[in-house]
Protein backbone atom coordinates (compact mmCIF):
# COMPACT_ATOMS: atom_id res chain seq x y z
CA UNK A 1 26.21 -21.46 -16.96
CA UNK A 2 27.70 -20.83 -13.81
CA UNK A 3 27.20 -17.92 -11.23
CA UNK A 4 30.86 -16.87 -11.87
CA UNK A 5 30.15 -16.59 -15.28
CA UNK A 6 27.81 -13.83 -14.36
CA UNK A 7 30.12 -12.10 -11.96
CA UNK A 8 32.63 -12.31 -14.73
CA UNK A 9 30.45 -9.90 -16.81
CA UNK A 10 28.36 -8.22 -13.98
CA UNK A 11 32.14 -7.57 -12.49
CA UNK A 12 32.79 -8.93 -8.51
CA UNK A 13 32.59 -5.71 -6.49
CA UNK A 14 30.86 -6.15 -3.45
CA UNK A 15 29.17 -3.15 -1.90
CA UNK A 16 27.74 -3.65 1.68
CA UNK A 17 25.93 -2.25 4.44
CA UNK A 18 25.12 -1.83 8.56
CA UNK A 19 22.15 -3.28 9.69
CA UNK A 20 21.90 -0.04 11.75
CA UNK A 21 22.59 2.36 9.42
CA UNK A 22 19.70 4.58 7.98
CA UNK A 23 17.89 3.65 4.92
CA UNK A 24 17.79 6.78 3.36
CA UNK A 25 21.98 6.55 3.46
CA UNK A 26 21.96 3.10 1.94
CA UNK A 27 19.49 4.27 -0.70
CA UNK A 28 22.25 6.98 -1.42
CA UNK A 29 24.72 4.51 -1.69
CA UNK A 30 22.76 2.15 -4.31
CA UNK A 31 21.90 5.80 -6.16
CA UNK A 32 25.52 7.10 -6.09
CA UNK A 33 26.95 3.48 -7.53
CA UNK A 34 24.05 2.96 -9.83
CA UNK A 35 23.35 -0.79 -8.25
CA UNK A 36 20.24 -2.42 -7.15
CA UNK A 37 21.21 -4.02 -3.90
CA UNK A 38 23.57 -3.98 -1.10
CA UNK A 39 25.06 -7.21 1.14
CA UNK A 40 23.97 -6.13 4.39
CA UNK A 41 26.83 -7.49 7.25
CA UNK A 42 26.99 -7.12 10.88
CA UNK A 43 30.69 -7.53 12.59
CA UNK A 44 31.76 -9.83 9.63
CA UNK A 45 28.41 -11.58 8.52
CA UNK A 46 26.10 -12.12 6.23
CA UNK A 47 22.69 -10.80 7.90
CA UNK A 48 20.83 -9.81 4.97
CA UNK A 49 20.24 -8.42 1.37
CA UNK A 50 18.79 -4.79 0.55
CA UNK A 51 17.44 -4.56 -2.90
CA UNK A 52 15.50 -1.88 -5.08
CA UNK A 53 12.39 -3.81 -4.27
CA UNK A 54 12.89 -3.87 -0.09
CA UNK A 55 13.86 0.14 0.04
CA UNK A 56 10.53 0.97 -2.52
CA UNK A 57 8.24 -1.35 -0.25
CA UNK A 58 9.53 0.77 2.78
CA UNK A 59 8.63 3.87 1.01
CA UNK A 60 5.13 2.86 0.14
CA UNK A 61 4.18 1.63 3.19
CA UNK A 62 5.48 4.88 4.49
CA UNK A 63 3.22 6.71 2.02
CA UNK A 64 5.40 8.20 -0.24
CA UNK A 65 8.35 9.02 2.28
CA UNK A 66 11.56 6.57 2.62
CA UNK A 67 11.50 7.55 6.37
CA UNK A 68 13.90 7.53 9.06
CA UNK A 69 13.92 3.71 9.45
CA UNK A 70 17.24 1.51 9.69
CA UNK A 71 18.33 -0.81 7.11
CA UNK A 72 17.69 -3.84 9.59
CA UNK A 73 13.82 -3.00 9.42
CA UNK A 74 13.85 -2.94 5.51
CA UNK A 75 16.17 -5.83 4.39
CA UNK A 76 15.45 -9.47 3.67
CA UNK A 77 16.75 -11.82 6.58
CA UNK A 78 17.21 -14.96 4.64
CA UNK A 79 18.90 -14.35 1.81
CA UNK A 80 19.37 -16.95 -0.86
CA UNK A 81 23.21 -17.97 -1.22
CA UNK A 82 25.24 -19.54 -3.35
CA UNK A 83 29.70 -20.49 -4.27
CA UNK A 84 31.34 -19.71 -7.88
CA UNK A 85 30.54 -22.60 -9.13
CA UNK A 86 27.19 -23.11 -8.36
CA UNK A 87 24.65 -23.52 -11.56
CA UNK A 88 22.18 -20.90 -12.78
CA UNK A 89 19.46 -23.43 -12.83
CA UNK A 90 20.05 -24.19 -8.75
CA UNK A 91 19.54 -20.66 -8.08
């Protein structure tokens, strides 16, 4: 199985995200569109991945509060990546 197998099913829209923008908006976002993690890009590039997991780490570190923190201090920097036609059991 192939990761565009997935995408085939999972669909191929691609929502993104500022680095600079607030994490409470991007939050909103995932909410609104019922997904669990945005492509974060900075003037055309990959710079990062927001997930479920990154914005409820923020909020318990923050005790309880998601804060007025950007998306840059919340998201993973290194992102995995893969093409198409990479292989499920290479990711």
């Amino acid at each position: 199985m192939k990761v565009s197998d997935i995408l085939r099913v999972k669909g191929n829209t691609l929502y993104t995200v500022k680095p600079d923008e607030r994490l409470a908006q991007a939050a909103a976002v995932m909410a609104e569109k019922d997904i669990g993690s945005l492509v974060v890009m900075d003037l055309g590039d990959l710079v990062g991945m927001l997930t479920f997991r990154e914005v409820i780490q923020t909020v318990v570190r923050n005790g309880g509060q998601i804060g007025t923190g950007s998306v840059r201090a919340a998201m993973d920097d290194a992102p995995l990546t893969c093409t198409m036609g990479t292989e499920l059991d290479e990711v």
